[in-house]
Protein backbone atom coordinates (compact mmCIF):
# COMPACT_ATOMS: atom_id res chain seq x y z
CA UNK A 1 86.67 55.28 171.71
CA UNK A 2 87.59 58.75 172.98
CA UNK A 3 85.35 61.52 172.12
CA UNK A 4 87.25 64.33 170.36
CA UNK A 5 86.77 66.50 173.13
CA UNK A 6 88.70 64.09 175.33
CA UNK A 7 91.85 64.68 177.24
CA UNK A 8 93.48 62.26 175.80
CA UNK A 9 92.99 63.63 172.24
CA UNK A 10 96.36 65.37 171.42
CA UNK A 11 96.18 69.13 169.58
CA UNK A 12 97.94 67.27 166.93
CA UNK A 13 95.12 64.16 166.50
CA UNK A 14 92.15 67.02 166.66
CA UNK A 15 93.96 68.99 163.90
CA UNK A 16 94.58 65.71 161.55
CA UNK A 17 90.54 64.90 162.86
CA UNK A 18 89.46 68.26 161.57
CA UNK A 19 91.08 68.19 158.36
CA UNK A 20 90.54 64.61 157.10
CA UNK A 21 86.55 65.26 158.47
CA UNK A 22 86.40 68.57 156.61
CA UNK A 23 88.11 66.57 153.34
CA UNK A 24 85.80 63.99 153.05
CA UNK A 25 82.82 66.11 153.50
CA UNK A 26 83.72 68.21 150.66
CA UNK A 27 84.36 65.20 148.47
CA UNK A 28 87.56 64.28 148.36
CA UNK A 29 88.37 61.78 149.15
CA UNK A 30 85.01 60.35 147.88
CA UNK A 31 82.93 58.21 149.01
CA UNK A 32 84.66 54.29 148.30
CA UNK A 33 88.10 55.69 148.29
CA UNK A 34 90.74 54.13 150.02
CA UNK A 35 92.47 56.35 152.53
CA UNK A 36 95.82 55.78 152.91
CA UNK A 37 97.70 56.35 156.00
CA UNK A 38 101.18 56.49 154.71
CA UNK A 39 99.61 59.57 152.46
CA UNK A 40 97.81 61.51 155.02
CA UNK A 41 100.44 61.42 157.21
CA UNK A 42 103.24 62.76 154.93
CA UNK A 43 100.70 65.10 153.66
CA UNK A 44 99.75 66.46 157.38
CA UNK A 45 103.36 66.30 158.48
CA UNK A 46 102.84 64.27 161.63
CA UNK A 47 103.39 60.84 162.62
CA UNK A 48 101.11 57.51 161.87
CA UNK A 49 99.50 57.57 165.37
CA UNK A 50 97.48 60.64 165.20
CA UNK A 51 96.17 59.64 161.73
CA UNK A 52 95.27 56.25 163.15
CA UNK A 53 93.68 58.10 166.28
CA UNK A 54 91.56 60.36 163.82
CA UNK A 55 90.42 57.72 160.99
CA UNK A 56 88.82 55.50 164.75
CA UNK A 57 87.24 58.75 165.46
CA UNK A 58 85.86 59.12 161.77
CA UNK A 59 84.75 55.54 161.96
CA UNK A 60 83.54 55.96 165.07
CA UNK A 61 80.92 58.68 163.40
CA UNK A 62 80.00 56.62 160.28
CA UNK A 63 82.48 58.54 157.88
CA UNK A 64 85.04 56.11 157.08
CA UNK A 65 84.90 52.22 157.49
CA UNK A 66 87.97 49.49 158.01
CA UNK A 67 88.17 46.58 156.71
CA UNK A 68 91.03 44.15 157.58
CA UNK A 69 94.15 43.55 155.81
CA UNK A 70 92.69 46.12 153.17
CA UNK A 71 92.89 49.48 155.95
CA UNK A 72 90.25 52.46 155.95
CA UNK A 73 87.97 53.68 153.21
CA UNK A 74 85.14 56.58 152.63
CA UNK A 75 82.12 55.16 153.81
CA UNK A 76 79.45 55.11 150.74
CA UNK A 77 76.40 57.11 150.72
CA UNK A 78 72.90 55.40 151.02
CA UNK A 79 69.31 55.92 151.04
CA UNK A 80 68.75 53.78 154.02
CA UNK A 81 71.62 55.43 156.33
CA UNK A 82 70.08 59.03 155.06
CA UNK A 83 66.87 58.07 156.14
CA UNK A 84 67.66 56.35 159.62
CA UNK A 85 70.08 59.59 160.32
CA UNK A 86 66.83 61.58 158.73
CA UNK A 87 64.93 59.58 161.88
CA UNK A 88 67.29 59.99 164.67
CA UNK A 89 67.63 63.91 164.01
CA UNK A 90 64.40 64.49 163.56
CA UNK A 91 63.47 63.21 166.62
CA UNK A 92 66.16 64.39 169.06
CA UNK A 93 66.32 68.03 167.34
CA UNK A 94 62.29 68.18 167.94
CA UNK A 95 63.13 67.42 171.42
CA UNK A 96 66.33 69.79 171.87
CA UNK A 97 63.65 72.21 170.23
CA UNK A 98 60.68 71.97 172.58
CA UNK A 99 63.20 72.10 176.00
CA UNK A 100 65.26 75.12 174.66
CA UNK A 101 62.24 77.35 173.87
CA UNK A 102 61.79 78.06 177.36
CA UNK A 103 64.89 78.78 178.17
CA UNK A 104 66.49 81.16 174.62
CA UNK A 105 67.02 85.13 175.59
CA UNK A 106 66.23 87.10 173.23
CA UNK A 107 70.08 87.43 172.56
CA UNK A 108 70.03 83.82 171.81
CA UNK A 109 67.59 83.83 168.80
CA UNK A 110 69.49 87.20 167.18
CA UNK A 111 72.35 85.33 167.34
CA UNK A 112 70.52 82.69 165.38
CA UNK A 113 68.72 85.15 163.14
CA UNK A 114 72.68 86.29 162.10
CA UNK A 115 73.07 83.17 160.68
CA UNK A 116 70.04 83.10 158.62
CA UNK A 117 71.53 86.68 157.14
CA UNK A 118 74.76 84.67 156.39
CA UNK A 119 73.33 81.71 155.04
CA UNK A 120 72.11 84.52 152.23
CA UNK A 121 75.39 85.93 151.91
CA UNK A 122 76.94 82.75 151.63
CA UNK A 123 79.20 82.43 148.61
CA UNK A 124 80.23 78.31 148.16
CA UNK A 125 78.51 75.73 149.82
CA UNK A 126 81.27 75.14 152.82
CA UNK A 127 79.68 78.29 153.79
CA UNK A 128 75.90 77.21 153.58
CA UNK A 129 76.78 74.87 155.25
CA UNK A 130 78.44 76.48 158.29
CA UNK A 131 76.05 78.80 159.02
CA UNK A 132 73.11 76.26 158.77
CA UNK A 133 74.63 74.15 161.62
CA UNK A 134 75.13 77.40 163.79
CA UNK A 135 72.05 78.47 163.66
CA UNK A 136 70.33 75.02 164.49
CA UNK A 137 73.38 75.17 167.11
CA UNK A 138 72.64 78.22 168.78
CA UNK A 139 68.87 77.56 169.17
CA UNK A 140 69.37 74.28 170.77
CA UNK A 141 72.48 75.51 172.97
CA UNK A 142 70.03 76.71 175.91
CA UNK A 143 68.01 73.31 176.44
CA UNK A 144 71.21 72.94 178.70
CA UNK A 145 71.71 69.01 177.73
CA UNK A 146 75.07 68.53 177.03
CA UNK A 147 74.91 64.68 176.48
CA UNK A 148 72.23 65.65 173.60
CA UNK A 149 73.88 68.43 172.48
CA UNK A 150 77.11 66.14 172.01
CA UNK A 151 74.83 63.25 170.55
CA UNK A 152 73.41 65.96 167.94
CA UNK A 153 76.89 67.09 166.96
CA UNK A 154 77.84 63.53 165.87
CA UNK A 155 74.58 63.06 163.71
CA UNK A 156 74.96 66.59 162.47
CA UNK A 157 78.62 65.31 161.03
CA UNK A 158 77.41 62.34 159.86
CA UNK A 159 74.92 64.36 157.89
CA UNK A 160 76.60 66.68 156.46
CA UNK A 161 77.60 64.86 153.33
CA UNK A 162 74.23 63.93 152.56
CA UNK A 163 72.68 67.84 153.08
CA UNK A 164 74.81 69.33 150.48
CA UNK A 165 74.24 67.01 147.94
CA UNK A 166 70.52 68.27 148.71
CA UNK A 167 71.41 71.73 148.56
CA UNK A 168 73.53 71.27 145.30
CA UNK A 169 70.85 68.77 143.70
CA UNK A 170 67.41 69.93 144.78
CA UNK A 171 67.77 73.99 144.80
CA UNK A 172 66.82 73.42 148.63
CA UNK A 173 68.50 76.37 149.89
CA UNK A 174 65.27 78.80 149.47
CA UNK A 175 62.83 76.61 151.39
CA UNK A 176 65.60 75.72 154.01
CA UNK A 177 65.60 79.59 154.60
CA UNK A 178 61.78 80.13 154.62
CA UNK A 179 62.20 77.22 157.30
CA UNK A 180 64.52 78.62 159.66
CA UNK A 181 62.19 81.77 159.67
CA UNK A 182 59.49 79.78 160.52
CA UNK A 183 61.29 77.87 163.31
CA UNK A 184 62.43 81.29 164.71
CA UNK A 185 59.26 82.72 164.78
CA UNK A 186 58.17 79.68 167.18
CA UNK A 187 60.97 80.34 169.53
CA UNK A 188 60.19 83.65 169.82
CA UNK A 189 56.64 83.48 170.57
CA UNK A 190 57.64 81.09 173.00
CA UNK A 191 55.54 78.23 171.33
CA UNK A 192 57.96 74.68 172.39
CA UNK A 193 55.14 72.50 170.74
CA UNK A 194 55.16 74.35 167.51
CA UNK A 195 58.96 74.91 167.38
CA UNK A 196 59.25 71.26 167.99
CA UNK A 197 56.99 69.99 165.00
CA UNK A 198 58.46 72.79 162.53
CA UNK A 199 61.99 71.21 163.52
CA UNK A 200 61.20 67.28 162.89
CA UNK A 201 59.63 68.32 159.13
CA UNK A 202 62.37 70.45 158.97
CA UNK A 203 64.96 67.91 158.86
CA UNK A 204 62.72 64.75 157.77
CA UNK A 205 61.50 66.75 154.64
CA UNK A 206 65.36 67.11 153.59
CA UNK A 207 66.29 63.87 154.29
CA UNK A 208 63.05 62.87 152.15
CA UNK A 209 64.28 64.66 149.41
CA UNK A 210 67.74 63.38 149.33
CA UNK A 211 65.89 59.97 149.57
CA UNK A 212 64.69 60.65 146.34
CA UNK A 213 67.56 62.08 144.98
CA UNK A 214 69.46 58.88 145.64
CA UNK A 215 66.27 56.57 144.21
């Protein structure tokens, strides 16, 4: 499977990608729907190729799922797949976390702090959400691993369904911010250990939550 970034993704096939990924994040289609082909593609404008192209890519990052003779559908949200992505993030944010601390200018964490500004100012949830994934982004970016950056950006997708029911549901948003603060602070005083530990309960105490939500 071609990563999205690949050359042989066409412009068109990333644009379809893009949409149908931004779609089913916010919920429709939801989660057990059926997504037909013939639709999307009429709908986009564009041929059956690139929407085939972009639904492999989707399944490819735990989105959709195909099943034969029946075609693609919105993969179903569960406590078990919240909790093993919960696991992996945890885990491989800690570590982007602890080798990036070293390495952030000072420019790098006020670029970060933006975010937590416009996480505040944020008026619908497509915009929580945006600026919460740039600012774990831009922390991360200077650990200089591209092949865990690029691992990260997949689990953060395949996340991002299951974070805004938490921050719809559980009134998370004020102890996300309170959070970020705290994992900022680390960076800046230079503390990898710290900013490492603060990240992991960071993201497990979410995923806990939406555990529970789900129960």
């Amino acid at each position: 499977m071609d990563s999205p970034s690949s050359p042989a993704f066409t412009n068109v096939t990333r644009v379809v990608l893009d949409r149908l990924r931004a779609a089913i994040i916010a919920g429709s289609p939801a989660a057990g729907d059926r997504v037909n082909q013939d639709r999307v593609a009429l709908e986009y404008g564009v041929s059956h190729i690139p929407v085939r192209e972009a639904l492999r890519q989707l399944e490819a990052e735990g989105l959709v799922s195909f099943h034969p003779r029946r075609g693609f559908f919105v993969a179903a949200l569960s406590a078990a797949d919240a909790v093993e992505l919960g696991d992996m993030r945890a885990a491989l944010e800690g570590l982007a976390a602890r080798l990036a601390v070293p390495c952030a200018s000072a420019a790098d964490l006020d670029a970060a702090e933006v975010q937590i500004a416009r996480s505040e100012q944020a008026d619908s949830l497509e915009a929580w959400s945006g600026a919460n994934w740039r600012f774990h982004r831009l922390l991360y970016a200077p650990c200089r691993r591209p092949r865990l950056l690029e691992t990260l950006e997949g689990l953060w997708r395949a996340s991002d369904r299951y974070l805004r029911v938490v921050w719809q549901e559980a009134d998370w948003q004020g102890r996300s911010q309170s959070e970020h603060r705290a994992i900022l602070e680390a960076f800046r005083a230079g503390a990898a250990a710290r900013a490492e530990r603060l990240v992991a309960r960071h993201v497990r105490a979410a995923m806990q939550a939406l555990e529970r939500l789900m129960d």
